[in-house]
PDB file of N, CA and C in Angstrom:
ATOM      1  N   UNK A   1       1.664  13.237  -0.924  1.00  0.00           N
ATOM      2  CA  UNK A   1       3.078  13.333  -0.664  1.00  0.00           C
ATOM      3  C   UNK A   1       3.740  12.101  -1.256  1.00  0.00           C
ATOM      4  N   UNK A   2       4.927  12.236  -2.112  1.00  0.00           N
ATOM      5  CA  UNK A   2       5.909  11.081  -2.702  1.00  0.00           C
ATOM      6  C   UNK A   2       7.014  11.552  -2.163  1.00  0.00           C
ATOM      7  N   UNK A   3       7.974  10.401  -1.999  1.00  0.00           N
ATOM      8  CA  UNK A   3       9.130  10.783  -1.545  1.00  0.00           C
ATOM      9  C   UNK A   3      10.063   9.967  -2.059  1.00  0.00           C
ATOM     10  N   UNK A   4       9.868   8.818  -2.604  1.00  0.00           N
ATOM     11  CA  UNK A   4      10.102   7.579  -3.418  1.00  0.00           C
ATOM     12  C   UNK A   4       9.515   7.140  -4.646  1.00  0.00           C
ATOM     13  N   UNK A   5       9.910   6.898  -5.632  1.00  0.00           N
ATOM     14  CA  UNK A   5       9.008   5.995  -7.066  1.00  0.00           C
ATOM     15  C   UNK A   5       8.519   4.405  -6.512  1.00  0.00           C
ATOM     16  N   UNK A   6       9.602   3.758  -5.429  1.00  0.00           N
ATOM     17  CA  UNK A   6       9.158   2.882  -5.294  1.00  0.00           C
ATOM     18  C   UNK A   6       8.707   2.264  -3.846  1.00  0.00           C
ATOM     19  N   UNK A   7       7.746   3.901  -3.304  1.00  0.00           N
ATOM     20  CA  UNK A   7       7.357   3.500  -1.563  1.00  0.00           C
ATOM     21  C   UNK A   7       5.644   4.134  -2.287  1.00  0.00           C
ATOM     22  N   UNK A   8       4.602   3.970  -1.621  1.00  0.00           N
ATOM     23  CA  UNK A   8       3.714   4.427  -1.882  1.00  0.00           C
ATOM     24  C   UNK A   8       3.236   5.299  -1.342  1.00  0.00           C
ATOM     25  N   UNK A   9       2.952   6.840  -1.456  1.00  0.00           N
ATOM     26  CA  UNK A   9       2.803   7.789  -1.247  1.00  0.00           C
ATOM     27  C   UNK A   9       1.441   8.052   0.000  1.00  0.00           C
ATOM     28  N   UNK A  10       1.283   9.593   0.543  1.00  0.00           N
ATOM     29  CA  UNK A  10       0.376   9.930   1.595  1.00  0.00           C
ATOM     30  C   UNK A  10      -0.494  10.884   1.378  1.00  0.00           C
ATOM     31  N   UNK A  11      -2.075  10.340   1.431  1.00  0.00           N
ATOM     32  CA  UNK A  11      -2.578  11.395   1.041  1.00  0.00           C
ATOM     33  C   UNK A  11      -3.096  12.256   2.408  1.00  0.00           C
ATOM     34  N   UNK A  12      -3.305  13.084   2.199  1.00  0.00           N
ATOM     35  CA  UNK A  12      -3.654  14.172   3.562  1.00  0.00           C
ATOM     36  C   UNK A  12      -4.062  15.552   2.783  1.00  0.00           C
ATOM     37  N   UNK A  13      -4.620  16.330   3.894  1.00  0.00           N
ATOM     38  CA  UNK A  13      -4.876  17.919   3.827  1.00  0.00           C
ATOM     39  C   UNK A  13      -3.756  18.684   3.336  1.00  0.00           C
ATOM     40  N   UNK A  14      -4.010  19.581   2.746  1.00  0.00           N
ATOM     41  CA  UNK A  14      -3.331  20.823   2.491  1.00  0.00           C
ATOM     42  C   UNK A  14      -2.655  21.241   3.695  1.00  0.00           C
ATOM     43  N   UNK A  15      -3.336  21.660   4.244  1.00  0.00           N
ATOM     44  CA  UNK A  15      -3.103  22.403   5.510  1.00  0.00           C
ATOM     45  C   UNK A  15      -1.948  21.826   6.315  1.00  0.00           C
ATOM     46  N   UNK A  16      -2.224  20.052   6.546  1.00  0.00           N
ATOM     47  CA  UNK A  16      -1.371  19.132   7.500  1.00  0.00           C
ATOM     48  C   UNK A  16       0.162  18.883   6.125  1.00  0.00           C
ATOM     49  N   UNK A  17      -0.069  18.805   5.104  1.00  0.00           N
ATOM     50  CA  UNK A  17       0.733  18.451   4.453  1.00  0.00           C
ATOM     51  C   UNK A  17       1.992  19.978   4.757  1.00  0.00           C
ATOM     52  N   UNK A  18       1.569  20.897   4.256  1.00  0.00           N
ATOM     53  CA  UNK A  18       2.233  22.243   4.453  1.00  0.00           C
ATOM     54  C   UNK A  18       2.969  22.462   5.987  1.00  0.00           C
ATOM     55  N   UNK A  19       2.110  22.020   7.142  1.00  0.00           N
ATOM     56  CA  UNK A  19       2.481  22.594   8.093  1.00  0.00           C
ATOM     57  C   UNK A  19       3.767  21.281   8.470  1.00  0.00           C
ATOM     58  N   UNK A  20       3.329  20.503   7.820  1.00  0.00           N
ATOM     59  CA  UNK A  20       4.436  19.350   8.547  1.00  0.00           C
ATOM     60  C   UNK A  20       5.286  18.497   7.366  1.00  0.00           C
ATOM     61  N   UNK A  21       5.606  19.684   6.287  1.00  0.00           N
ATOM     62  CA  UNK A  21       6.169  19.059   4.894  1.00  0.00           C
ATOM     63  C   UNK A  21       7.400  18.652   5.965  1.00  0.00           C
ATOM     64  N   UNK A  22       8.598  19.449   6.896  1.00  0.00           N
ATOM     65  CA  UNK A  22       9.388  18.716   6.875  1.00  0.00           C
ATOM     66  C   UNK A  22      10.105  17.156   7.671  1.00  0.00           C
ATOM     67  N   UNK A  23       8.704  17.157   7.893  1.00  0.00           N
ATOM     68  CA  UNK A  23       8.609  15.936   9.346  1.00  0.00           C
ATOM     69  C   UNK A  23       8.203  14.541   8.511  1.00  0.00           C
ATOM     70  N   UNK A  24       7.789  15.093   6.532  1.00  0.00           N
ATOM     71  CA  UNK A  24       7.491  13.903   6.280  1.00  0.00           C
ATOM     72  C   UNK A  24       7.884  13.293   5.606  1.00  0.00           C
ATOM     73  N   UNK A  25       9.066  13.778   5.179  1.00  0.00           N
ATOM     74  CA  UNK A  25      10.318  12.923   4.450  1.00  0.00           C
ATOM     75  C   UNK A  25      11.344  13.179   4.972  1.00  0.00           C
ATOM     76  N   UNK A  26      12.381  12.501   4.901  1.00  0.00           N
ATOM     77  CA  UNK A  26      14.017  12.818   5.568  1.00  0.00           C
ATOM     78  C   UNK A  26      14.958  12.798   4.488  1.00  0.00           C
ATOM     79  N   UNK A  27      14.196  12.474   2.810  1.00  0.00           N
ATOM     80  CA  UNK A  27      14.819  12.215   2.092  1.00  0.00           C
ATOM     81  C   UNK A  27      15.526  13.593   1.241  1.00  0.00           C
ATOM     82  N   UNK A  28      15.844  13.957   0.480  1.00  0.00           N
ATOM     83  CA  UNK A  28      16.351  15.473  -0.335  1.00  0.00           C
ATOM     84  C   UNK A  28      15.571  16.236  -0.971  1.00  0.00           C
ATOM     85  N   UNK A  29      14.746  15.069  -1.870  1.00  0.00           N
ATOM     86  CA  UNK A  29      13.531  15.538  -2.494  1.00  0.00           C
ATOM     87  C   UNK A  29      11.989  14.654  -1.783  1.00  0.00           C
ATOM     88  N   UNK A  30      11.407  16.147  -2.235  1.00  0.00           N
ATOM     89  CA  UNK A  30      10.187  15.495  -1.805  1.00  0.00           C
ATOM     90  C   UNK A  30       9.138  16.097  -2.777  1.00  0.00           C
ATOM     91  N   UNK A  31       8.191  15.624  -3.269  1.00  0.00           N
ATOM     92  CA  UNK A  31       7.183  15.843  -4.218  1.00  0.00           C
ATOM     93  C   UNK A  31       5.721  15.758  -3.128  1.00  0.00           C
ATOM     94  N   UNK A  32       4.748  16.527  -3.694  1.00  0.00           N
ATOM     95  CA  UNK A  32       3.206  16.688  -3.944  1.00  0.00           C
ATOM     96  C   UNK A  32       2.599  17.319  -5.159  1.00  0.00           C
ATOM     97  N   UNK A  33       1.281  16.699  -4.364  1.00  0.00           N
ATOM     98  CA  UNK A  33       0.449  17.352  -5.952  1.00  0.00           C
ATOM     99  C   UNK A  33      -0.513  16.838  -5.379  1.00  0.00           C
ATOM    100  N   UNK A  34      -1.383  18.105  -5.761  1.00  0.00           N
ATOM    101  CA  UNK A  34      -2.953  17.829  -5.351  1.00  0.00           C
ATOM    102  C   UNK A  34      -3.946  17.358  -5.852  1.00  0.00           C
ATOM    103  N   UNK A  35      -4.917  17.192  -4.950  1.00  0.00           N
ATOM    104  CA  UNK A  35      -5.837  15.989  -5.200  1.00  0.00           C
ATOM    105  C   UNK A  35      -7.010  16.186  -5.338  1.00  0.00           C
ATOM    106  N   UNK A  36      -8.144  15.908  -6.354  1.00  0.00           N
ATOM    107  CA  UNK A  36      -9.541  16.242  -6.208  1.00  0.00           C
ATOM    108  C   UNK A  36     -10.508  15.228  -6.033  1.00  0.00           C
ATOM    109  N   UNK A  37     -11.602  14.727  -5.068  1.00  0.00           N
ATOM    110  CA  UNK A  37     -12.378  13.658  -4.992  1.00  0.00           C
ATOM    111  C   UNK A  37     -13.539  13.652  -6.365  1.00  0.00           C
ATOM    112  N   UNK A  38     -13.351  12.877  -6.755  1.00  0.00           N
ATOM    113  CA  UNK A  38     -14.292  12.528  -8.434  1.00  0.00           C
ATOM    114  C   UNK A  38     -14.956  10.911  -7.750  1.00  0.00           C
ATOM    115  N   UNK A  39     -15.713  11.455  -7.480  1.00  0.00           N
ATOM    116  CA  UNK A  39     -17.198  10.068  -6.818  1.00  0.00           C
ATOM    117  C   UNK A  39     -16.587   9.551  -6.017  1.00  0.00           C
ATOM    118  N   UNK A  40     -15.837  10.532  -5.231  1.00  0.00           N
ATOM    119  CA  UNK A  40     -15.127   9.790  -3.708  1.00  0.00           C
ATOM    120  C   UNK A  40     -14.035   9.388  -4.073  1.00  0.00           C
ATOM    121  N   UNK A  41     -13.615   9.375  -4.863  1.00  0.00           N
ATOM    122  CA  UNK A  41     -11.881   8.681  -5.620  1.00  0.00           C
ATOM    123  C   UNK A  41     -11.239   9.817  -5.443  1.00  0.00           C
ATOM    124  N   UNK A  42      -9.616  10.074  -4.812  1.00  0.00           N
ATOM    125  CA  UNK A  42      -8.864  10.617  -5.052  1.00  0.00           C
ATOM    126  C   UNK A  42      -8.472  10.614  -6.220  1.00  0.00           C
ATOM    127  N   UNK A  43      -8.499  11.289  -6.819  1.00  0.00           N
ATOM    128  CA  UNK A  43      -7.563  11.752  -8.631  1.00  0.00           C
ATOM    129  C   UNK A  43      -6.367  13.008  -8.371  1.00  0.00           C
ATOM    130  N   UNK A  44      -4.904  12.237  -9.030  1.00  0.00           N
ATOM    131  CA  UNK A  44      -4.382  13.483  -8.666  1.00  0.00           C
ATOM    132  C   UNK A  44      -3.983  14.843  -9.830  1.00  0.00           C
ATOM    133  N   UNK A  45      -4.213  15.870  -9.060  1.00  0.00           N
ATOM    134  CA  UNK A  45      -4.273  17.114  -9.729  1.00  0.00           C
ATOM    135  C   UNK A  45      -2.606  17.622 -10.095  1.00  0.00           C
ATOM    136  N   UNK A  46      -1.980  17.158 -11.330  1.00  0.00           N
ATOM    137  CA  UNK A  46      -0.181  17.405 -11.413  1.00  0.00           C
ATOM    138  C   UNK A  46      -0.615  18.535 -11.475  1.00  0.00           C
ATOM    139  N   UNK A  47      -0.953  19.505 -11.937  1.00  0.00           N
ATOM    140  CA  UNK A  47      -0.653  21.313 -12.623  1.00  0.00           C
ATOM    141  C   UNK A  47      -0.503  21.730 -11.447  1.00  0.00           C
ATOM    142  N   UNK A  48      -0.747  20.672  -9.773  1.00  0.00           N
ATOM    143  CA  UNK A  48      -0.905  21.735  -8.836  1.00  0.00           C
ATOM    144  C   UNK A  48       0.350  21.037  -7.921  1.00  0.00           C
ATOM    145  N   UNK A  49       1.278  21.643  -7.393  1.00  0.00           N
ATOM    146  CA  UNK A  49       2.701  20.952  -7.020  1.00  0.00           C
ATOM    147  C   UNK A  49       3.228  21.290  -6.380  1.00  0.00           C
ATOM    148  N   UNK A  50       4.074  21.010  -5.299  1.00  0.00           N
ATOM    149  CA  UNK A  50       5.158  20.946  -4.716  1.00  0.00           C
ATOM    150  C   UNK A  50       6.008  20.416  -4.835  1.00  0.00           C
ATOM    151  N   UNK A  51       7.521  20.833  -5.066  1.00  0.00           N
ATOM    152  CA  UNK A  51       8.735  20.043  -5.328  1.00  0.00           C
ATOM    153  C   UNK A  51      10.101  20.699  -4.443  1.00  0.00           C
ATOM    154  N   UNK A  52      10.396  19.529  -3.769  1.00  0.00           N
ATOM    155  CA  UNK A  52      11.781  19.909  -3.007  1.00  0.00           C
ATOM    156  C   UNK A  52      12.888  18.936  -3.595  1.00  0.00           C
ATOM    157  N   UNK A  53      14.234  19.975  -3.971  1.00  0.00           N
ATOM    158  CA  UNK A  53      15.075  19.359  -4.089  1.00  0.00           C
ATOM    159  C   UNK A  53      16.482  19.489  -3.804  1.00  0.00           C
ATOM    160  N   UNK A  54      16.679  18.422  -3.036  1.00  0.00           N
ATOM    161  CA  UNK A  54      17.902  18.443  -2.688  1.00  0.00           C
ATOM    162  C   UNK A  54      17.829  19.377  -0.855  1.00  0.00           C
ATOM    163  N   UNK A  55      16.818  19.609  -0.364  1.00  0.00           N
ATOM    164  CA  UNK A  55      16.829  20.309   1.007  1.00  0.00           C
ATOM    165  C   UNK A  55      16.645  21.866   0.595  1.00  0.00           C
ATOM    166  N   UNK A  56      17.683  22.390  -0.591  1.00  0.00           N
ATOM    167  CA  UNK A  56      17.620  23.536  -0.909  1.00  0.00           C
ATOM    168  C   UNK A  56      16.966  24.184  -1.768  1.00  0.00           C
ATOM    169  N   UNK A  57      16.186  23.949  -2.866  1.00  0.00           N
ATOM    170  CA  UNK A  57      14.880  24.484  -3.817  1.00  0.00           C
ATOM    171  C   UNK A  57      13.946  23.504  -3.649  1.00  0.00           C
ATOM    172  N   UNK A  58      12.911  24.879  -3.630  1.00  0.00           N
ATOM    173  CA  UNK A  58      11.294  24.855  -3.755  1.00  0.00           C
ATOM    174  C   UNK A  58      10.816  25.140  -5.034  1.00  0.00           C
ATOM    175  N   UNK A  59       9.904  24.266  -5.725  1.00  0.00           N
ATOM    176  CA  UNK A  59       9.220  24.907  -6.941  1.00  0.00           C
ATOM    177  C   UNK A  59       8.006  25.082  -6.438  1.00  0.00           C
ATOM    178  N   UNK A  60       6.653  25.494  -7.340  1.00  0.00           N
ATOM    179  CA  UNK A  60       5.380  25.232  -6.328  1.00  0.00           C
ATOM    180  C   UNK A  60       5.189  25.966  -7.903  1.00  0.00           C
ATOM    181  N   UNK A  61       3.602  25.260  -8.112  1.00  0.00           N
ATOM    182  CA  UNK A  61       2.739  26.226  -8.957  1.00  0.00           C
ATOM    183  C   UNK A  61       1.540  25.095  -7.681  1.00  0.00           C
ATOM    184  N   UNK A  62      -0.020  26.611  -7.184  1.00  0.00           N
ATOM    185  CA  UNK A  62      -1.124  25.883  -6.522  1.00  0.00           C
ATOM    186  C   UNK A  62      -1.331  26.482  -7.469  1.00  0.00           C
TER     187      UNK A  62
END
């Protein structure tokens, strides 16, 4: 989860991220993108996304 360029972002579950997208920003937009563990390292996955903007559009490619 990003919600800022210049706050540092949250990583979490699918599941917790989805069920509580709107509890975790207060801001207009809010960004994700998923994540795959490569030798225990989070790496993040852009092709896979969530984007809110402005309160009123959703984009999403999973």
């Amino acid at each position: 989860m990003i919600d800022s360029a210049s706050e540092p972002g949250v990583i979490c579950s699918f599941e917790d991220a989805v069920r509580d997208f709107e509890l975790l920003s207060n801001r207009p937009e809010l960004y994700m993108c998923g994540m795959d563990l490569l030798d225990g390292r989070p790496e993040p996955t852009f092709e896979h996304f969530i984007e809110r903007r402005s309160f009123m559009t959703l984009n999403a490619k999973l």
